[in-house]
PDB file of N, CA and C in Angstrom:
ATOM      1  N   UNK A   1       0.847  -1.181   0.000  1.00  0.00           N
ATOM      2  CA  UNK A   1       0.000   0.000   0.000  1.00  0.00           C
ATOM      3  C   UNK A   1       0.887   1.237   0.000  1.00  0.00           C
ATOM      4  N   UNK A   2       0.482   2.450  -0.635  1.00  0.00           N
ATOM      5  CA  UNK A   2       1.063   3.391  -0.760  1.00  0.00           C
ATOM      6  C   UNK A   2       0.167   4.363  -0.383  1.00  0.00           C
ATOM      7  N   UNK A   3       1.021   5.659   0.374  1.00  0.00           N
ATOM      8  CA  UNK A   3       0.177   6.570   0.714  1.00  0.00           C
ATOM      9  C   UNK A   3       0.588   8.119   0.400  1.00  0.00           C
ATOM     10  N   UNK A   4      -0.186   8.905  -0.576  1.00  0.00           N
ATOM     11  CA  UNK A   4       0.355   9.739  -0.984  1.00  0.00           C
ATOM     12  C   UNK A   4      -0.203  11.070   0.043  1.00  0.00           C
ATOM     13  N   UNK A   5       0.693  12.386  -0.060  1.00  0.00           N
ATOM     14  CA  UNK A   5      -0.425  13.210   0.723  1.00  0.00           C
ATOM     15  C   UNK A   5      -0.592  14.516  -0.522  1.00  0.00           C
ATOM     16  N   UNK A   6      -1.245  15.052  -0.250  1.00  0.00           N
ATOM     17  CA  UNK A   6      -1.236  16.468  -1.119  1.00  0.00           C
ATOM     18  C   UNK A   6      -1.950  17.538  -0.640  1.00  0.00           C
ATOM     19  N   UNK A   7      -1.030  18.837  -0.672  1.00  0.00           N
ATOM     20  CA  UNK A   7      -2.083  20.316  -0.230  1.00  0.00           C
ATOM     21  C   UNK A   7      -2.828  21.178  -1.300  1.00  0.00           C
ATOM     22  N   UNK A   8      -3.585  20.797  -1.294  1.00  0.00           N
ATOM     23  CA  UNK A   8      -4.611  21.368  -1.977  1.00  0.00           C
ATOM     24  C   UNK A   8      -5.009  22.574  -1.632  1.00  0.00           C
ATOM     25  N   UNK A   9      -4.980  23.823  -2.606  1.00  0.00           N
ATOM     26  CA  UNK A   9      -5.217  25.102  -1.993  1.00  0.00           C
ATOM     27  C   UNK A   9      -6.293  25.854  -2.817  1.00  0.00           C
ATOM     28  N   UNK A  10      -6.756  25.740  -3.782  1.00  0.00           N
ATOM     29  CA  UNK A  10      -7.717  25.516  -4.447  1.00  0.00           C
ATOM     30  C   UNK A  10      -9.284  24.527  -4.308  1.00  0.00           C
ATOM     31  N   UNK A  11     -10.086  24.811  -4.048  1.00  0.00           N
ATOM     32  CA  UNK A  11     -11.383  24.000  -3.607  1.00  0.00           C
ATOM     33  C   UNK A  11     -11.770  23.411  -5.351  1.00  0.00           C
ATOM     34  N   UNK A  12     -11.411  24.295  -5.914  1.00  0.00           N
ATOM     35  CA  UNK A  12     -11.724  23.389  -7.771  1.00  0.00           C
ATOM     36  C   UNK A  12     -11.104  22.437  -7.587  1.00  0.00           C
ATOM     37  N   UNK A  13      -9.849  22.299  -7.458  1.00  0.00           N
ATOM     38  CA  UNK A  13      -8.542  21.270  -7.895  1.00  0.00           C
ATOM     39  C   UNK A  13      -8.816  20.318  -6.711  1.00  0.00           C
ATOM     40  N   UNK A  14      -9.171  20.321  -5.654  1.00  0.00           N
ATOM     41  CA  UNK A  14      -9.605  19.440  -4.384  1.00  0.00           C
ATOM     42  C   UNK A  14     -10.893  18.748  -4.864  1.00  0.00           C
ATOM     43  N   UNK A  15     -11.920  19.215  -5.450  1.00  0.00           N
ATOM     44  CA  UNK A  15     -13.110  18.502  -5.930  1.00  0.00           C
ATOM     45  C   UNK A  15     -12.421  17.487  -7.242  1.00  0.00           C
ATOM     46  N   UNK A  16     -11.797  18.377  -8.152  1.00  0.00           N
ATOM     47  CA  UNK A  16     -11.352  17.451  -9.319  1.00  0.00           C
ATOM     48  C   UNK A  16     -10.765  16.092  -9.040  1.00  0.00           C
ATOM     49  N   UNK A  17      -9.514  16.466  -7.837  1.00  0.00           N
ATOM     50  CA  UNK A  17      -9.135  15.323  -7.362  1.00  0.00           C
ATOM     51  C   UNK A  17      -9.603  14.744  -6.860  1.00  0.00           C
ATOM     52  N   UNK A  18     -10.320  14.384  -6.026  1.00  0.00           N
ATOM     53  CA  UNK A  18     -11.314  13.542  -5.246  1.00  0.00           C
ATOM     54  C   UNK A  18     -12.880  12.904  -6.204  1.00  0.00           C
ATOM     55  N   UNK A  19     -12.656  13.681  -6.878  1.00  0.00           N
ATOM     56  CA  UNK A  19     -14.028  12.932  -8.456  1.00  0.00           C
ATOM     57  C   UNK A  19     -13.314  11.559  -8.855  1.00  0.00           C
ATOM     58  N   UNK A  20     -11.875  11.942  -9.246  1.00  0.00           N
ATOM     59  CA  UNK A  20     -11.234  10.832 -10.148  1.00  0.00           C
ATOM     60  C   UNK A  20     -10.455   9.970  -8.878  1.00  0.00           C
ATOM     61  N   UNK A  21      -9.956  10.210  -8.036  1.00  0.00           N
ATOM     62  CA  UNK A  21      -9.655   9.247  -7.363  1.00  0.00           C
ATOM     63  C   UNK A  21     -10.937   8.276  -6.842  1.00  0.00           C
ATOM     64  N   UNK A  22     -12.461   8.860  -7.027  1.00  0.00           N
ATOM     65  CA  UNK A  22     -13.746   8.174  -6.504  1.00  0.00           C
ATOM     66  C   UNK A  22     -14.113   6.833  -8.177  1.00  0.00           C
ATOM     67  N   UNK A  23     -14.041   7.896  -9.092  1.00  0.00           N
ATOM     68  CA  UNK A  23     -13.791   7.297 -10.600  1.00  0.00           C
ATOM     69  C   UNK A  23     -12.946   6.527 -10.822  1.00  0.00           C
ATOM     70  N   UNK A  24     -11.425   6.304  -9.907  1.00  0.00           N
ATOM     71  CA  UNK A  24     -10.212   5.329 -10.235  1.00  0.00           C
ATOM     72  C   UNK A  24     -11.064   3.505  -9.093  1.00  0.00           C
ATOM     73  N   UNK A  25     -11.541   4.210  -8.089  1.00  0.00           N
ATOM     74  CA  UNK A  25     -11.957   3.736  -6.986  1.00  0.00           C
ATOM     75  C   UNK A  25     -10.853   3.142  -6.213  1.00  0.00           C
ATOM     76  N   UNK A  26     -10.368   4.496  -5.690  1.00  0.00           N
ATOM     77  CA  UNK A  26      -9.505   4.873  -4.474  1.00  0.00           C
ATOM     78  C   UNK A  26      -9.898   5.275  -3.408  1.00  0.00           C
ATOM     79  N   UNK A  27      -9.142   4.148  -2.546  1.00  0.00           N
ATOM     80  CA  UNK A  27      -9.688   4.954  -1.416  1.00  0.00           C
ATOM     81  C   UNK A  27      -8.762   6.100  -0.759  1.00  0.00           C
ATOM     82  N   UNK A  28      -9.862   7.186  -0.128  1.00  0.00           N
ATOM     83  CA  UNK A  28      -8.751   8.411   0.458  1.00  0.00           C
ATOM     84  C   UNK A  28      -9.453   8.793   1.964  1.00  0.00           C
ATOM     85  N   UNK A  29      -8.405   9.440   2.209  1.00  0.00           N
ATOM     86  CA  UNK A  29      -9.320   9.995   3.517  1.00  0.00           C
ATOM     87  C   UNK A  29      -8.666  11.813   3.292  1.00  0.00           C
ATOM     88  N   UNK A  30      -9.789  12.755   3.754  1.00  0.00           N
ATOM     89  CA  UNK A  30      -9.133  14.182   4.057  1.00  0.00           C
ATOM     90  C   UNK A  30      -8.911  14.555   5.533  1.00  0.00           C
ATOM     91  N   UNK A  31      -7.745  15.376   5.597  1.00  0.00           N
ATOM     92  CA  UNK A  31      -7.554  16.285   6.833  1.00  0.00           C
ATOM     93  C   UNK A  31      -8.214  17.493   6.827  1.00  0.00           C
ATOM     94  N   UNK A  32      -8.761  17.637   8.015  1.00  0.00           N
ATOM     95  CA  UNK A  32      -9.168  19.251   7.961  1.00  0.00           C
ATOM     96  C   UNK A  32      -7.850  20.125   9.389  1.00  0.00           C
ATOM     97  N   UNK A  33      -7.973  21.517   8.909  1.00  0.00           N
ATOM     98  CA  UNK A  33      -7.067  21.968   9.344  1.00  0.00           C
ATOM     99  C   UNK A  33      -7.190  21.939  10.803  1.00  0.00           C
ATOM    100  N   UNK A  34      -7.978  21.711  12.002  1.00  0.00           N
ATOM    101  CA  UNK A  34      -8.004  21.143  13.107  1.00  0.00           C
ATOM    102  C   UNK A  34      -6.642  19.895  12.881  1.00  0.00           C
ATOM    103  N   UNK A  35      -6.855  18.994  12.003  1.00  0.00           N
ATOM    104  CA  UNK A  35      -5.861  18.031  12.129  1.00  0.00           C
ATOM    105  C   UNK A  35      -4.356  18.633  12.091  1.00  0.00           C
ATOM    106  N   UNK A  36      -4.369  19.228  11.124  1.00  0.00           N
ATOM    107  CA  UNK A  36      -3.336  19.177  10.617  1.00  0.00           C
ATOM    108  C   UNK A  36      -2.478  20.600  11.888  1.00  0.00           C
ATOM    109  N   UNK A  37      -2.828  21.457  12.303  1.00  0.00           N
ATOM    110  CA  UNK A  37      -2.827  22.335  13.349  1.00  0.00           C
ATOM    111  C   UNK A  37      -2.102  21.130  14.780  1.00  0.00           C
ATOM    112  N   UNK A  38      -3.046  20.141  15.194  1.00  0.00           N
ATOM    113  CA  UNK A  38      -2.437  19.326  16.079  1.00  0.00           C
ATOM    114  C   UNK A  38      -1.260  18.191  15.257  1.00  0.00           C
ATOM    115  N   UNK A  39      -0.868  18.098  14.307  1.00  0.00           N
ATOM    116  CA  UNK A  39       0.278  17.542  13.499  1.00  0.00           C
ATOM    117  C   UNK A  39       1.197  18.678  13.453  1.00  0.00           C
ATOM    118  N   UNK A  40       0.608  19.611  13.570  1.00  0.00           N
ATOM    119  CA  UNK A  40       2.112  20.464  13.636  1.00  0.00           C
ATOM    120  C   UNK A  40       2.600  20.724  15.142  1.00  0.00           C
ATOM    121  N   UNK A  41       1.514  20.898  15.926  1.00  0.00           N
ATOM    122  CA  UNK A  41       2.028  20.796  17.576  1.00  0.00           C
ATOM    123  C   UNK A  41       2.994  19.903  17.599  1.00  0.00           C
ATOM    124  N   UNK A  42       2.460  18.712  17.282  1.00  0.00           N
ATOM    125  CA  UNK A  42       2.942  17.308  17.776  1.00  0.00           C
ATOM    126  C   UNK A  42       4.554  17.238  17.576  1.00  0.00           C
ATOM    127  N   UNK A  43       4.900  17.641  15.507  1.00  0.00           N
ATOM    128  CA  UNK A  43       5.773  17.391  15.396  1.00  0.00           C
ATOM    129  C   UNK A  43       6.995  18.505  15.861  1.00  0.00           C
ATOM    130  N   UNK A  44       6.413  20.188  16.661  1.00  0.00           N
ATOM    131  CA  UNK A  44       7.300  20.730  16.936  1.00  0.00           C
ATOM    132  C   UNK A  44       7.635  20.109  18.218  1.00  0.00           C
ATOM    133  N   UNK A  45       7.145  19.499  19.099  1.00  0.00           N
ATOM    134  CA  UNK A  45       7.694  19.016  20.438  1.00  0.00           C
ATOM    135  C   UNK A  45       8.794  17.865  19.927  1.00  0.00           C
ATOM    136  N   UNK A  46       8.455  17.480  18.970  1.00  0.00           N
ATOM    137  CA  UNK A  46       9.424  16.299  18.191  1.00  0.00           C
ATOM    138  C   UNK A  46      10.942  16.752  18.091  1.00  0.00           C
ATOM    139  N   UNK A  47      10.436  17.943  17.112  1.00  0.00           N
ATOM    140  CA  UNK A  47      12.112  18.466  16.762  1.00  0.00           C
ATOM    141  C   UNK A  47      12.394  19.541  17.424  1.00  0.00           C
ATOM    142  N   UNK A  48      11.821  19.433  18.614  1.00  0.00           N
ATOM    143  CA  UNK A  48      12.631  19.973  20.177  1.00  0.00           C
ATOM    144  C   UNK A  48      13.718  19.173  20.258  1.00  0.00           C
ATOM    145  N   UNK A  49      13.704  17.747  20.421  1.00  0.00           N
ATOM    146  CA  UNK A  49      14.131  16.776  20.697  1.00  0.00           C
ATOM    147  C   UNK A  49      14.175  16.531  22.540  1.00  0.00           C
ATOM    148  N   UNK A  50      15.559  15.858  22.845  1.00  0.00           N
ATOM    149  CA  UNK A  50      15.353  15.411  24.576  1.00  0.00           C
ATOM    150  C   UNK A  50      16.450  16.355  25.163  1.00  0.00           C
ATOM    151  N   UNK A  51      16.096  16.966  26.167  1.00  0.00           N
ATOM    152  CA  UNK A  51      16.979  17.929  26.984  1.00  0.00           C
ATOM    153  C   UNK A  51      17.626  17.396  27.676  1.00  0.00           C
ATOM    154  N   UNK A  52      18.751  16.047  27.210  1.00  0.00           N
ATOM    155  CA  UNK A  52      19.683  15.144  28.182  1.00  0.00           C
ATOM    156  C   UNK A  52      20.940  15.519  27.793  1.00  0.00           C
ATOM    157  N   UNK A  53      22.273  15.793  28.108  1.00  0.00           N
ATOM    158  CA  UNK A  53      23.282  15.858  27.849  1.00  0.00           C
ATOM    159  C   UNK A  53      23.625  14.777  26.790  1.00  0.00           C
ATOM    160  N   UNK A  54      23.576  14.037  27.969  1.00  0.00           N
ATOM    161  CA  UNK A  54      24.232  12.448  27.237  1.00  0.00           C
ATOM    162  C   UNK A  54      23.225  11.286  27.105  1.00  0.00           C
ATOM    163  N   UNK A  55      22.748  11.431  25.709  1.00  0.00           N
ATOM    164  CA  UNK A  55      21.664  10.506  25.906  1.00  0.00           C
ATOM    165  C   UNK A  55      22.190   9.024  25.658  1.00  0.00           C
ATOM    166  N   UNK A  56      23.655   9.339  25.205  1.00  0.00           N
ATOM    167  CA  UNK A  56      23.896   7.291  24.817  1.00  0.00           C
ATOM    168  C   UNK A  56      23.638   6.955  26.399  1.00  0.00           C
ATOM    169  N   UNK A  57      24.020   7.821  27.794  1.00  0.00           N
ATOM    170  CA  UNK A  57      24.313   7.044  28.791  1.00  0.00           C
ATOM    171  C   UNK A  57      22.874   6.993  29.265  1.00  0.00           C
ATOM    172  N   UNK A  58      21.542   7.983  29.086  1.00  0.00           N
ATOM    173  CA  UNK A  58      20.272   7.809  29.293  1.00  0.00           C
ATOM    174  C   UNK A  58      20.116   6.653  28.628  1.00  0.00           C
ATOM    175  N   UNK A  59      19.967   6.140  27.862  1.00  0.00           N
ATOM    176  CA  UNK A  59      19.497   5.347  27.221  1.00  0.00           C
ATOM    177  C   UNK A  59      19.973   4.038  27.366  1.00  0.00           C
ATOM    178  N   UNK A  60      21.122   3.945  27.423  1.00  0.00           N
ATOM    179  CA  UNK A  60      22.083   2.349  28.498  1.00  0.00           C
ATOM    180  C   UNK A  60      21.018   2.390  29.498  1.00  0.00           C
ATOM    181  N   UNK A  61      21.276   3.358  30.626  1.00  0.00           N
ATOM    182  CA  UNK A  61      20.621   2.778  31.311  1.00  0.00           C
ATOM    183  C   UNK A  61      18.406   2.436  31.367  1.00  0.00           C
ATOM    184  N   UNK A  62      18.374   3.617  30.653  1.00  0.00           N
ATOM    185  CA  UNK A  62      16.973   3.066  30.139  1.00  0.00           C
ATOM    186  C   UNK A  62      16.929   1.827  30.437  1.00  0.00           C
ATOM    187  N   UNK A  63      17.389   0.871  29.238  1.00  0.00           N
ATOM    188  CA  UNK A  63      17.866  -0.116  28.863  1.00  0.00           C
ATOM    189  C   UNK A  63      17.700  -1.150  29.833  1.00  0.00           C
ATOM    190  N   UNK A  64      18.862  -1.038  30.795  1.00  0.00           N
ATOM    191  CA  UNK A  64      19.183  -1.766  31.746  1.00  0.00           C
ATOM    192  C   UNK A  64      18.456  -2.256  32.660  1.00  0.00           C
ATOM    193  N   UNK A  65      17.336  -1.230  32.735  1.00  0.00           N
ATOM    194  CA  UNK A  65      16.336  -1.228  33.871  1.00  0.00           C
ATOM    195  C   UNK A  65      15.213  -1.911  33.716  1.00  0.00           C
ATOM    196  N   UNK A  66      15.462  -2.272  32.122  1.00  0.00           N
ATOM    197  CA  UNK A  66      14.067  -3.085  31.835  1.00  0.00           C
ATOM    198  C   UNK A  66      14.346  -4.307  31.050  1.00  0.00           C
ATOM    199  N   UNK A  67      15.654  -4.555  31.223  1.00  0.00           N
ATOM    200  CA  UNK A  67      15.891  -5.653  31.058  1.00  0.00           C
ATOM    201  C   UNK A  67      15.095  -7.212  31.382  1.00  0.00           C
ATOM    202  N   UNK A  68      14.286  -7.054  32.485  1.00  0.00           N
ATOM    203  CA  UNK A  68      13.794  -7.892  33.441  1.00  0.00           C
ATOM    204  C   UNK A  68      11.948  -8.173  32.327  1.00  0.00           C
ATOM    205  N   UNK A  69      11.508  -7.188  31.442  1.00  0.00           N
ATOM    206  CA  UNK A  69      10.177  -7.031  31.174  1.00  0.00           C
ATOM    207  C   UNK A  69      10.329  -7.500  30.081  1.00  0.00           C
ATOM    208  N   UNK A  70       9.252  -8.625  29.398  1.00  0.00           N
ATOM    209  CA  UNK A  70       9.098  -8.954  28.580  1.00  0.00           C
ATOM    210  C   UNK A  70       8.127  -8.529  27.640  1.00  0.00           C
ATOM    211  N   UNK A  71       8.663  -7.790  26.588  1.00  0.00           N
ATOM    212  CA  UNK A  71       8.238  -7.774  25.769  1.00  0.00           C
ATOM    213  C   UNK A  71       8.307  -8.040  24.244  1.00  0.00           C
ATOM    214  N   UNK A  72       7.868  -8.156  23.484  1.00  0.00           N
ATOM    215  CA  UNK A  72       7.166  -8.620  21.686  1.00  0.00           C
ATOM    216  C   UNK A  72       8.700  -7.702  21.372  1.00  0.00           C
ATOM    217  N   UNK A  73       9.386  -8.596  20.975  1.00  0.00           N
ATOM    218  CA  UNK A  73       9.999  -8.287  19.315  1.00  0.00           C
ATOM    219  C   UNK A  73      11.831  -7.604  20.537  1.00  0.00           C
ATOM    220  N   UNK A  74      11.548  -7.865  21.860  1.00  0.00           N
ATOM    221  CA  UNK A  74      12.746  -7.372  22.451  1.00  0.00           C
ATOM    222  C   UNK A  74      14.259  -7.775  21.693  1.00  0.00           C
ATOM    223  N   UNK A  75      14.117  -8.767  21.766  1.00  0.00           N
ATOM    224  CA  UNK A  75      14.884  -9.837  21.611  1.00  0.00           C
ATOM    225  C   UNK A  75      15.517 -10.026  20.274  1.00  0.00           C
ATOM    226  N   UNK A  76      15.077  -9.217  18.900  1.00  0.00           N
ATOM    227  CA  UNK A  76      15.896  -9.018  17.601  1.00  0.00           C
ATOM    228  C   UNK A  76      16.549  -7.976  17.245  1.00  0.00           C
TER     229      UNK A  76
END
């Protein structure tokens, strides 16, 4: 499966596209800008990133501490 996205800024060219992708019989889904407003929150806390100095040594020990918990797919 492939998933394409596109901004449509035009309401003509948004109907056109969505006629023929209904005519190809594709399925799509739309965002409305509520969504896309909380996708941009989301991804600026993202590329904040983590306020650790040293995250190789956060992350060892992360690691270490949960060594003991089993979980799906640990182990490859």
């Amino acid at each position: 499966m492939s998933q394409i996205t596109l901004e449509l800024k035009n309401n003509e060219d948004e109907q056109l596209v969505l006629t023929l992708l209904q005519r190809l019989g594709i399925s799509y889904s739309t965002l409305n800008e509520t969504t896309n407003k909380n996708l941009d929150y989301h991804r600026h806390i993202i590329e904040q990133g983590v306020d650790i100095e040293d995250f190789d040594s956060f992350l060892q020990a992360f690691n270490d501490n949960r060594q003991d918990r089993n979980l799906p797919f640990n182990n490859l």
